[in-house]
Protein backbone atom coordinates (compact mmCIF):
# COMPACT_ATOMS: atom_id res chain seq x y z
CA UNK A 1 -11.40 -16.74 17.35
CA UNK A 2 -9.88 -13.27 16.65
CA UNK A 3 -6.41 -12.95 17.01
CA UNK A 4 -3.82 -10.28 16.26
CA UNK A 5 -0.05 -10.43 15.92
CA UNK A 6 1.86 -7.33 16.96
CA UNK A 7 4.47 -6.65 14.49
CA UNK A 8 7.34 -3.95 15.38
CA UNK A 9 11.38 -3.48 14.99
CA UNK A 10 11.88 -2.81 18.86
CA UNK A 11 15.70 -1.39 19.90
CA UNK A 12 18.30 -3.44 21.42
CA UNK A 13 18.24 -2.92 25.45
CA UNK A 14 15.49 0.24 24.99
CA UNK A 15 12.67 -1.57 26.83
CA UNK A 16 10.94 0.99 28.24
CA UNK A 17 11.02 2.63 24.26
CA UNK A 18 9.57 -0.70 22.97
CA UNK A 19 7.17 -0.85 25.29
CA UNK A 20 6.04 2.75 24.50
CA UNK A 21 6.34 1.75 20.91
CA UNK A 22 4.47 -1.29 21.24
CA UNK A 23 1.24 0.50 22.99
CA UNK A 24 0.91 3.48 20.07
CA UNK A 25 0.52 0.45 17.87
CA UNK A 26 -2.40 -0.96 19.84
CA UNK A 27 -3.87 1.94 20.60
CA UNK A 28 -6.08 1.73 17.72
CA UNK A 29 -7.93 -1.44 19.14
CA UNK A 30 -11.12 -1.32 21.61
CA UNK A 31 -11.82 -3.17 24.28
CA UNK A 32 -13.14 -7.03 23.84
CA UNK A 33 -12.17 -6.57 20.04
CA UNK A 34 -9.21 -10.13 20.05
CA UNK A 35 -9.73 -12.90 21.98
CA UNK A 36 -5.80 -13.37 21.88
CA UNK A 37 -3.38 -10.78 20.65
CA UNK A 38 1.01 -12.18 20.44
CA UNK A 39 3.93 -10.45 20.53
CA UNK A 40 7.11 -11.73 18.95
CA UNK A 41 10.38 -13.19 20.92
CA UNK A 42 12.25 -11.23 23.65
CA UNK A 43 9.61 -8.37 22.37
CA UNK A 44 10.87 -5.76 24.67
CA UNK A 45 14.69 -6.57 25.26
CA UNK A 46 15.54 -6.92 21.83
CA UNK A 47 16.82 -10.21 20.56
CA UNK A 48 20.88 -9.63 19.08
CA UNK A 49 22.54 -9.73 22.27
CA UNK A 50 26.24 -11.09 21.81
CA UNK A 51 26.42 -12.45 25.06
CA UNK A 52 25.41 -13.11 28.72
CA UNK A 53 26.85 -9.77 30.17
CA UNK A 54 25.23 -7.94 27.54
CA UNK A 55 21.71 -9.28 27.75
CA UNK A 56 21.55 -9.86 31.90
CA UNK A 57 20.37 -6.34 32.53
CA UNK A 58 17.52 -7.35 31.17
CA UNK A 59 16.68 -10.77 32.56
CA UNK A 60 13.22 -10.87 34.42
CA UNK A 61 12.33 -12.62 37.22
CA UNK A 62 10.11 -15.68 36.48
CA UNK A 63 6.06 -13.82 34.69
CA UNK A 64 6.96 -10.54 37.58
CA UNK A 65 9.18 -8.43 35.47
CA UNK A 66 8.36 -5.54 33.40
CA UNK A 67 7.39 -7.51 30.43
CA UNK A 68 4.42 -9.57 32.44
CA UNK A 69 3.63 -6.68 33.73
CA UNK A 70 2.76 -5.23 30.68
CA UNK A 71 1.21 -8.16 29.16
CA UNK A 72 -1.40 -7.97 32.65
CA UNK A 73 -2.24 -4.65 31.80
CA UNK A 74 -2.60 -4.86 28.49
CA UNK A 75 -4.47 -8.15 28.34
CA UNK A 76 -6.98 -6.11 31.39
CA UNK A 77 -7.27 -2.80 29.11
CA UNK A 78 -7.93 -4.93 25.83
CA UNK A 79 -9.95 -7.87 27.51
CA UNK A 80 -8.41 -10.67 25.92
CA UNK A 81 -5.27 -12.91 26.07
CA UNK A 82 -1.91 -12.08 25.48
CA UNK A 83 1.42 -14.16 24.47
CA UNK A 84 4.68 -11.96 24.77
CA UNK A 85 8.20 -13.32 24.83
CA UNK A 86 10.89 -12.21 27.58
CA UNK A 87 14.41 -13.08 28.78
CA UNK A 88 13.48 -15.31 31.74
CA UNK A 89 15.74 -15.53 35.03
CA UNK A 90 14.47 -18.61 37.00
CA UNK A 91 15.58 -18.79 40.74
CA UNK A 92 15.23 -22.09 42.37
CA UNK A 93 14.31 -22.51 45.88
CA UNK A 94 18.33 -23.19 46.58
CA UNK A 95 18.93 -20.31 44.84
CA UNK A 96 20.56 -21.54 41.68
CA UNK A 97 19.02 -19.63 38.73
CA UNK A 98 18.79 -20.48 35.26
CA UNK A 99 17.89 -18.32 32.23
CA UNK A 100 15.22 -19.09 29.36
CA UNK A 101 14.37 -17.45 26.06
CA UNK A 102 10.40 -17.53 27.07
CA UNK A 103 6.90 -16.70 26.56
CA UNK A 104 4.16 -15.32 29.03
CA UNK A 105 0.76 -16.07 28.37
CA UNK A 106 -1.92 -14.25 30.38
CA UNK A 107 -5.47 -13.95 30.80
CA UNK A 108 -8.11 -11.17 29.85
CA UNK A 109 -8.40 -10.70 33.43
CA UNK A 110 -4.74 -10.56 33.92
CA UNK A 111 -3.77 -14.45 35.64
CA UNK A 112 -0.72 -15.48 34.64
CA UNK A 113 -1.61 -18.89 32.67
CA UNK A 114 1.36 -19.73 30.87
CA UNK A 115 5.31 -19.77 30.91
CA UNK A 116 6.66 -21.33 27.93
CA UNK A 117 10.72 -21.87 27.52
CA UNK A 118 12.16 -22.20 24.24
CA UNK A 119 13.44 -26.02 23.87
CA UNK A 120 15.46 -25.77 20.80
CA UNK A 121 17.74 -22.66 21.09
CA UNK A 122 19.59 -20.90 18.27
CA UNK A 123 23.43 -20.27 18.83
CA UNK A 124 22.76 -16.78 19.82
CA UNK A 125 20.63 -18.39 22.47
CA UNK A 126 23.23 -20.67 23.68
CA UNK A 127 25.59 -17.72 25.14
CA UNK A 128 23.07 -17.14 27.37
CA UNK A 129 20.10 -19.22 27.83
CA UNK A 130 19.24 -23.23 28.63
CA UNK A 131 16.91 -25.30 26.60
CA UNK A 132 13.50 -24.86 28.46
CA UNK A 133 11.10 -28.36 29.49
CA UNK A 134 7.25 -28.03 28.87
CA UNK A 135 5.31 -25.01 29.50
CA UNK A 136 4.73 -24.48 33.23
CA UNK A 137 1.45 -23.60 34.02
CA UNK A 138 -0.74 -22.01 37.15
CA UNK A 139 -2.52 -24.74 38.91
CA UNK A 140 -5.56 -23.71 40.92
CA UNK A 141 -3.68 -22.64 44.26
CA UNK A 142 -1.86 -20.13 41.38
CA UNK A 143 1.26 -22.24 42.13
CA UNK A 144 3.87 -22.80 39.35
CA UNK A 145 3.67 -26.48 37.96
CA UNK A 146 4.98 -28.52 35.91
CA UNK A 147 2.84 -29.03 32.74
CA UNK A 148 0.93 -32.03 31.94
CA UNK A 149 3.97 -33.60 29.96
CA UNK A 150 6.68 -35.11 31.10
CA UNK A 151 9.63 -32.52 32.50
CA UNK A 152 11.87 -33.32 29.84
CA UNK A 153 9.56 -33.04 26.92
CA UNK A 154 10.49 -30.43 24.82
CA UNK A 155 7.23 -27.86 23.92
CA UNK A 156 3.78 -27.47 25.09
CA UNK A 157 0.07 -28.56 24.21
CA UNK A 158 -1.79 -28.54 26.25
CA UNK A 159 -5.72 -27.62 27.49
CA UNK A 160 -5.59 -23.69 28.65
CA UNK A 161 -8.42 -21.69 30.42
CA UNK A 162 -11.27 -20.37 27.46
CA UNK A 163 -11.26 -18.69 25.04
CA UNK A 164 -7.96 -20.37 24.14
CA UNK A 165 -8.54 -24.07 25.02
CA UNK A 166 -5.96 -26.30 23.50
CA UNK A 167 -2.75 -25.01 22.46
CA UNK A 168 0.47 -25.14 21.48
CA UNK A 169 3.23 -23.26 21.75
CA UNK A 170 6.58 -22.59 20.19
CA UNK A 171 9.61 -19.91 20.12
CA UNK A 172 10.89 -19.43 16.78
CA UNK A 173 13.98 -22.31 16.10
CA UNK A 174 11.67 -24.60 17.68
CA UNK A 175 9.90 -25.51 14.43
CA UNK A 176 13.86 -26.08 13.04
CA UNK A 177 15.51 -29.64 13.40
CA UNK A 178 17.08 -29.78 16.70
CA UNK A 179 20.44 -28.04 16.84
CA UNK A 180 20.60 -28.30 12.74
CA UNK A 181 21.66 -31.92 13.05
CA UNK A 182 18.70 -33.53 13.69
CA UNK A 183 17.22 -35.11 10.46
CA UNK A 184 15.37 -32.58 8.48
CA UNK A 185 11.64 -35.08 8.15
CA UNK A 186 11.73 -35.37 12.08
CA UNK A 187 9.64 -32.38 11.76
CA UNK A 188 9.78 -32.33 15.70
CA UNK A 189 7.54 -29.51 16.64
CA UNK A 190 5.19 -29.76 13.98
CA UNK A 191 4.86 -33.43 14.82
CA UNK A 192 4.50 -32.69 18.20
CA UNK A 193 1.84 -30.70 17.63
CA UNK A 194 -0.01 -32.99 15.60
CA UNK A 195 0.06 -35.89 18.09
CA UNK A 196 -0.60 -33.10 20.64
CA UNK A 197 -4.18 -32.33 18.78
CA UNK A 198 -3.52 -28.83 19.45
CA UNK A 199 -6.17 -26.39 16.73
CA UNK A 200 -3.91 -23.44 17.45
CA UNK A 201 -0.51 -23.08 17.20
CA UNK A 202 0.96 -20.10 18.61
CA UNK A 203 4.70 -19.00 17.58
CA UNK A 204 6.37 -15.74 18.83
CA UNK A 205 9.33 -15.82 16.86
CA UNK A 206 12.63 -13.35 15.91
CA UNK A 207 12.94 -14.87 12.81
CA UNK A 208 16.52 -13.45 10.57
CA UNK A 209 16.17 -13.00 6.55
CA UNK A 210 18.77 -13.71 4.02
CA UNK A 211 17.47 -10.21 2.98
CA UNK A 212 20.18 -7.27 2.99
CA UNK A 213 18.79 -3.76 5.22
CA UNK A 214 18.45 -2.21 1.19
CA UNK A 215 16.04 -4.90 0.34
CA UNK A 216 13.97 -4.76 3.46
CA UNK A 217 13.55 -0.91 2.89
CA UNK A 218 12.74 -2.02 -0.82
CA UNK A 219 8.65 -2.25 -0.58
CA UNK A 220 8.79 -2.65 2.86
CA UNK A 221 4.94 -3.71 2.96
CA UNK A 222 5.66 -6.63 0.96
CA UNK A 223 6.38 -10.15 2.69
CA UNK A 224 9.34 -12.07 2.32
CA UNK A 225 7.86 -15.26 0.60
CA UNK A 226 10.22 -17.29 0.96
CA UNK A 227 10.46 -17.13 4.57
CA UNK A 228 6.78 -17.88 4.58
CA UNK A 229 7.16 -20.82 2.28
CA UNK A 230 10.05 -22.16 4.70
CA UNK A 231 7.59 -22.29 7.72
CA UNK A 232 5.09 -23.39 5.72
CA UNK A 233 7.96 -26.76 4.90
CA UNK A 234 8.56 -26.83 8.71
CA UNK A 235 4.44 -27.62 9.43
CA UNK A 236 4.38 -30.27 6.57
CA UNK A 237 2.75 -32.63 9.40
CA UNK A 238 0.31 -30.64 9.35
CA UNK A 239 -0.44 -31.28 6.29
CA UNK A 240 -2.21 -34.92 7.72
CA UNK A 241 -4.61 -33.00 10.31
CA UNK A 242 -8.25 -34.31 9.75
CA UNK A 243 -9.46 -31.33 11.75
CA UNK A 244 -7.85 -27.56 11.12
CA UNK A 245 -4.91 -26.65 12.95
CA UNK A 246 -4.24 -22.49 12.61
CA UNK A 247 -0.75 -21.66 12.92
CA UNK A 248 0.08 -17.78 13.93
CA UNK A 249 3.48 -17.24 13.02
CA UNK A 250 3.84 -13.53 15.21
CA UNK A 251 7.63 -11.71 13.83
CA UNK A 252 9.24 -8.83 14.50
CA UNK A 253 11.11 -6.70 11.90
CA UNK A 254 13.67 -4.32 11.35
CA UNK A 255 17.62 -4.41 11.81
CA UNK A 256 20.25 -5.07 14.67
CA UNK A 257 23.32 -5.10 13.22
CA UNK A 258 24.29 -7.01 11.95
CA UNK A 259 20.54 -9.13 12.24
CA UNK A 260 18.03 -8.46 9.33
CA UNK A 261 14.32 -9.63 10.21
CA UNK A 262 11.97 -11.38 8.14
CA UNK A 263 8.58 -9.88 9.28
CA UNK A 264 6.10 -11.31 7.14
CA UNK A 265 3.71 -12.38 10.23
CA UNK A 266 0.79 -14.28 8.95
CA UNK A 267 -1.88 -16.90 9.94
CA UNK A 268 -2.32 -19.95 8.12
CA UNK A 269 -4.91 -22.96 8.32
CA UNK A 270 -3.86 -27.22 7.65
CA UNK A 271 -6.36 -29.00 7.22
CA UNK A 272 -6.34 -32.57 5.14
CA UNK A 273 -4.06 -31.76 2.09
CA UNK A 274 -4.43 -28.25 1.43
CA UNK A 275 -3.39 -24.78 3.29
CA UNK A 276 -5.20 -21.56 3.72
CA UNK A 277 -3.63 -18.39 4.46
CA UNK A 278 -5.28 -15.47 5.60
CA UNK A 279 -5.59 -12.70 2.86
CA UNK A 280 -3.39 -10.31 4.79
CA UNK A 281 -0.32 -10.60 5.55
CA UNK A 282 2.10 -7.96 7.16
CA UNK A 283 5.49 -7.01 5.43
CA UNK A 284 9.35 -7.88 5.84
CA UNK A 285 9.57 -4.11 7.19
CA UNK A 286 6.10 -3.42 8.15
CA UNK A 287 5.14 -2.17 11.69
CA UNK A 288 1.76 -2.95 12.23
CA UNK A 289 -1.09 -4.74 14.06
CA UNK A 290 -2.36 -8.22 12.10
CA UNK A 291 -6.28 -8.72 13.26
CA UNK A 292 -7.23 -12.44 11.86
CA UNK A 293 -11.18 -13.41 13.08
CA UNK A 294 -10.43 -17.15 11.76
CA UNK A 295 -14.20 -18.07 11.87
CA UNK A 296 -14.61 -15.75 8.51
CA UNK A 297 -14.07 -18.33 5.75
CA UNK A 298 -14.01 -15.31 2.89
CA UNK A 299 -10.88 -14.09 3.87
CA UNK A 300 -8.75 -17.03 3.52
CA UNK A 301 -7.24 -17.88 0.18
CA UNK A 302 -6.22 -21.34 -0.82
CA UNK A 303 -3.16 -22.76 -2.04
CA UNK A 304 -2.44 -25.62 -4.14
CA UNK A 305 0.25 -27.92 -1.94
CA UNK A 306 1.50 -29.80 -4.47
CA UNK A 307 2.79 -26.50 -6.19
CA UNK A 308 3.56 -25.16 -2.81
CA UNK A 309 5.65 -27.82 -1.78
CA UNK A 310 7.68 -28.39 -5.25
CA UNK A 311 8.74 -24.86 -5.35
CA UNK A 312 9.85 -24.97 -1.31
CA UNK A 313 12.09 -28.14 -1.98
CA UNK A 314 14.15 -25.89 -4.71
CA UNK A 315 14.64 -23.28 -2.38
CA UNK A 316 18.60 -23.50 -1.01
CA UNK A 317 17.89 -24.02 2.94
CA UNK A 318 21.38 -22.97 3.76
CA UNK A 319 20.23 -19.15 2.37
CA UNK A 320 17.55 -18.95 5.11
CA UNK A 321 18.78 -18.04 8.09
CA UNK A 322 16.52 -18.58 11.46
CA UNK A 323 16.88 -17.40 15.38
């Protein structure tokens, strides 16, 4: 499968600027070139909002707002899929609405197939947003419906139309222990996924640095490794799969005050014991497109776990910050 994650450092509140910003990336790609291209969280809104007022000028209505509308035409001009995250506004039929830190995932001939809602939220998702259920999906009368878990079960994996067949999906703190006080081997989503039997893993994320703005400008093409190594910790079920499982780990970068982000998007393979990342992998301050074709072996590099794993556990967890 090719995939590519769209790395950028959109503005707080500038949509229509991100969305401008976010096409003079892609323009470089030609048609039928991915089979599934992902965007990071709340790609267009920006993520830092302090607080409900600030951030519900830019709720959108349930996959109809200016962000799904994008991801339609995009997904149309580029003939493949695409995964973008948005501040959700859900109206129910008595008119009570909810907001969600979400995902749209769409089709290369622009149906809607997908609605994922964060299920573990970050505090600066609390001001304003409620832990999502499942995915939703599109049934075949293109009627919003519950997933094929249970309501209350937090993330999705499930079967979706070709060339993506089953998947799972997660936004960001979902891979994290539930609220931070969950224990830290629950390893919820990452277990989840493995039971799930998902072989792709999809994660838009808005993932913060312990980085300062000098050191993200320092070598800004270089990844923050540590960040990598703590998602890498996070997947450690993964580590059991008998068949591969990639995981696309799709960040943004740059700065909103006083948020630093990590970049660093990569794609990296489980499989029995050992990990394989892809050879590239895009910087903590890099803006750029990341085009993986998973089926060509040459490009990923192996790592020894064992190694892998030793040096993560001496890494102090409370420096990593996560949204």
């Amino acid at each position: 499968m090719k995939i590519a994650c769209l790395q950028f450092n959109p503005t707080l509140g500038a949509v229509q600027s991100n969305i401008d910003r976010a096409n003079a990336l892609l323009e470089p790609l030609k048609p039928a070139q991915l089979d599934l291209l992902i965007l990071p969280e709340l790609a267009f809104s920006g993520y830092n909002f302090p607080d409900l007022a600030s951030i519900t000028p830019y709720l959108e209505a349930t996959t109809s707002g200016p962000t799904t509308q994008w991801a339609i035409a995009t997904a149309q001009k580029l003939g493949c899929c695409v995964t973008v995250g948005y501040p959700e506004i859900h109206t129910a039929p008595n008119g009570h609405t909810k907001n969600y830190n979400s995902t749209v995932t769409v089709s290369a001939t622009g149906e809607v197939l997908l609605n994922y809602r964060k299920s573990f939220l970050y505090y600066t998702d609390e001001t304003w947003a409620s832990e999502g259920p499942d995915g939703i999906t599109h049934d075949s009368n293109l009627h919003l419906s519950p997933g094929t878990a249970a309501a209350a079960k937090p993330f999705f994996c499930a079967d979706l139309p070709a060339p993506l067949g089953r998947i799972g999906h997660g936004i960001c703190m979902d891979i994290n222990p539930y609220k931070f006080t969950a224990p830290w081997t629950d390893f919820e989503f990452a277990t989840a996924m493995l039971r799930g039997g998902a072989p792709l893993v999809v994660l838009s994320m808005a993932w913060l640095t312990s980085l300062l703005p000098p050191d993200l400008e320092l070598e800004p093409e270089q990844p923050d490794m540590q960040t990598i190594a703590y998602w890498i910790e996070r997947m450690f079920p993964l580590f059991e799969a008998e068949e591969e499982v990639v995981v696309v780990f799709a960040n943004r970068c740059g700065v909103e005050n006083p948020a630093c982000y990590a970049g660093s998007s990569c794609v990296i393979k489980f499989h029995r014991g050992t990990i394989r990342m892809y050879e590239r992998i895009l910087g903590k301050g890099e803006e750029g497109v990341l085009v993986v074709d998973t089926a060509q072996v040459g490009f990923w590099v192996a790592r020894d776990v064992l190694s892998m794993v030793t040096d993560m556990m001496q890494m102090p967890k409370f420096e990593l910050k996560m949204g």
